[in-house]
Protein backbone atom coordinates (compact mmCIF):
# COMPACT_ATOMS: atom_id res chain seq x y z
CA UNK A 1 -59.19 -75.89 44.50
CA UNK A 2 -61.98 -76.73 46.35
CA UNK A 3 -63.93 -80.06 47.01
CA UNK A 4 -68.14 -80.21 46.32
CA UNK A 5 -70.61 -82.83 46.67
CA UNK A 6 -71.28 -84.21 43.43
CA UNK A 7 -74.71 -84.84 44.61
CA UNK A 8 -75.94 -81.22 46.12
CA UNK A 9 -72.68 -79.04 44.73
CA UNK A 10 -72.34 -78.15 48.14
CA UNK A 11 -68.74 -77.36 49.31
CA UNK A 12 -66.92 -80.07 51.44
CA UNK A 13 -65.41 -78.45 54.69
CA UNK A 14 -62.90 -79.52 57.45
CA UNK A 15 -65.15 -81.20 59.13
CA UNK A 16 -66.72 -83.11 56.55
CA UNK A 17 -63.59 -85.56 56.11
CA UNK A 18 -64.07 -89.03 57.31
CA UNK A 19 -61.14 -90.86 56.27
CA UNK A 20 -57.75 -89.75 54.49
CA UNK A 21 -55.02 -92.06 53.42
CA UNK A 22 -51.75 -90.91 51.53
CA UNK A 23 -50.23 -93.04 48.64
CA UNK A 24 -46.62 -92.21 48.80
CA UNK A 25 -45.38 -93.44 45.38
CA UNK A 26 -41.43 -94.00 43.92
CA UNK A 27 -42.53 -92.76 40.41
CA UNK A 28 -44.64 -90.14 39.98
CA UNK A 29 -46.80 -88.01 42.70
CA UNK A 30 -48.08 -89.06 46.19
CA UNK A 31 -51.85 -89.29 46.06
CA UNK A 32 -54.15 -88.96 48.83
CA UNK A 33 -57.80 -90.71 49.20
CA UNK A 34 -60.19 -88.37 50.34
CA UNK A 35 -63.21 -89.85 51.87
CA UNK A 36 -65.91 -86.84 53.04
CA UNK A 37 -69.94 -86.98 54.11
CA UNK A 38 -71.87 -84.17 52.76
CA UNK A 39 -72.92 -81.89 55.67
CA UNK A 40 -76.09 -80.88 53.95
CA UNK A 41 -77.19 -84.10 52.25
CA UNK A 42 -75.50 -86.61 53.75
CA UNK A 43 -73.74 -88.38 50.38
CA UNK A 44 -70.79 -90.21 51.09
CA UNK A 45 -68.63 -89.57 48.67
CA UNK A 46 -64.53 -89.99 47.67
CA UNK A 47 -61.96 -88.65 45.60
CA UNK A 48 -57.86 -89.33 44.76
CA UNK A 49 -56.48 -85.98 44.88
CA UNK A 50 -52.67 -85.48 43.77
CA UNK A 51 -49.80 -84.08 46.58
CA UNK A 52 -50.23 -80.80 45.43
CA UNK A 53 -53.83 -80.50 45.12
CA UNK A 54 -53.94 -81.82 48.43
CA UNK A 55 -51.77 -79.10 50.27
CA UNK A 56 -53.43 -76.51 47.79
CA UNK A 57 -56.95 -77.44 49.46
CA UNK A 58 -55.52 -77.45 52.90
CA UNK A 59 -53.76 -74.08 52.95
CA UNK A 60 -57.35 -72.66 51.53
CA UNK A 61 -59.08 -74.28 54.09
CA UNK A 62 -56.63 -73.01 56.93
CA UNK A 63 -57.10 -69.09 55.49
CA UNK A 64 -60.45 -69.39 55.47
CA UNK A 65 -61.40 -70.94 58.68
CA UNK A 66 -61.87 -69.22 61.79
CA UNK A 67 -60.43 -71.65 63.70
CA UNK A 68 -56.67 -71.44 64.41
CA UNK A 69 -54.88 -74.89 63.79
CA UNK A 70 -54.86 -75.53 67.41
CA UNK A 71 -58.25 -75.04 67.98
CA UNK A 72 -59.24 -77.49 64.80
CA UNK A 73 -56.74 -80.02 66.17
CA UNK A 74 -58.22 -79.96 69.59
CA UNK A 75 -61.89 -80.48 67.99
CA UNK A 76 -60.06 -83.36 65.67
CA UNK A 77 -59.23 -84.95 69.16
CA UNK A 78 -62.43 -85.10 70.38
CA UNK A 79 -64.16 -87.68 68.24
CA UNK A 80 -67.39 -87.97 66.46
CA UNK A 81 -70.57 -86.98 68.27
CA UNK A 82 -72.13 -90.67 69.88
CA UNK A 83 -75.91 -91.17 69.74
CA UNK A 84 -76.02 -90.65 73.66
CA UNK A 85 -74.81 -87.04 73.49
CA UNK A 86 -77.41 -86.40 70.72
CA UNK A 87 -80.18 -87.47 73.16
CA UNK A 88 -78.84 -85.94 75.70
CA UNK A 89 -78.88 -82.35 73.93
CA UNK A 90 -82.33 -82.89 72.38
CA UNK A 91 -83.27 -84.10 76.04
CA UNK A 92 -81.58 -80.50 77.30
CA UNK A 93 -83.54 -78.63 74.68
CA UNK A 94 -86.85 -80.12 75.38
CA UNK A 95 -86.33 -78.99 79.33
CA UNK A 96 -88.20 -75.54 80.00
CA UNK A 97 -85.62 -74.75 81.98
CA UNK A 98 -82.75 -74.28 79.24
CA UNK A 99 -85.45 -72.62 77.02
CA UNK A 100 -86.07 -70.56 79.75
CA UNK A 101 -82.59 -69.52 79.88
CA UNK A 102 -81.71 -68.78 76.37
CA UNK A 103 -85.14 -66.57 76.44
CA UNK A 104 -84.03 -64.84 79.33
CA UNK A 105 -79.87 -64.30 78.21
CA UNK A 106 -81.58 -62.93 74.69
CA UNK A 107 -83.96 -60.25 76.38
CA UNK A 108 -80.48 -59.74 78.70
CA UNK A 109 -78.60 -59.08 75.35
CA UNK A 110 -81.40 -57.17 73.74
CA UNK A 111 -81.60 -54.56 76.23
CA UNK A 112 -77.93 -54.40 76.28
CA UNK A 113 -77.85 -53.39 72.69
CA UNK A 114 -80.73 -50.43 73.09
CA UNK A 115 -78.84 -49.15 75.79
């Protein structure tokens, strides 16, 4: 199984989810509320998924991450991205000097591979 925007059929990843609530039930299966943003156009979008769905989509997104569980916990931990550290990296990229570097770590890296 695997979650898309309805708007731009793009797939929903990890890092998409914004909110998830489970619905443990007496009769019948748990359900869990899915809420996601699109990371390409930005549609907020929701879904009730059943238990098994649910831990279906997980598992396929664990095998086919890169990220070991630890490392996507530890990025879970960290919060969203403010406004002040999106400044402050459009600030850094505006600098010469970290332009500068990145030019001067790629010719590094290109010579490296001819050699």
């Amino acid at each position: 199984m695997r979650l898309r925007c309805r708007r731009c059929n793009a797939p929903i990843g990890l890092d998409d989810f914004v909110y998830i609530a489970y619905h443990a039930h007496t009769l019948g299966a748990n359900r869990v509320e899915v809420h996601f943003q699109c990371g390409r156009c930005g549609h907020r979008g929701e879904r009730m998924l059943r238990q098994a769905d649910w831990d279906e989509l997980m598992l396929s997104y664990l095998e086919n991450d890169e990220r070991s569980v630890e490392e996507w916990m530890a990025t879970e931990q960290l919060g969203p991205i403010t406004a002040e550290e999106i400044r402050a990296v459009r600030r850094a990229l505006r600098s010469e000097n970290l332009l500068e570097s990145l030019r001067a770590w790629e010719r590094a890296r290109n010579e490296e591979q001819l050699e």
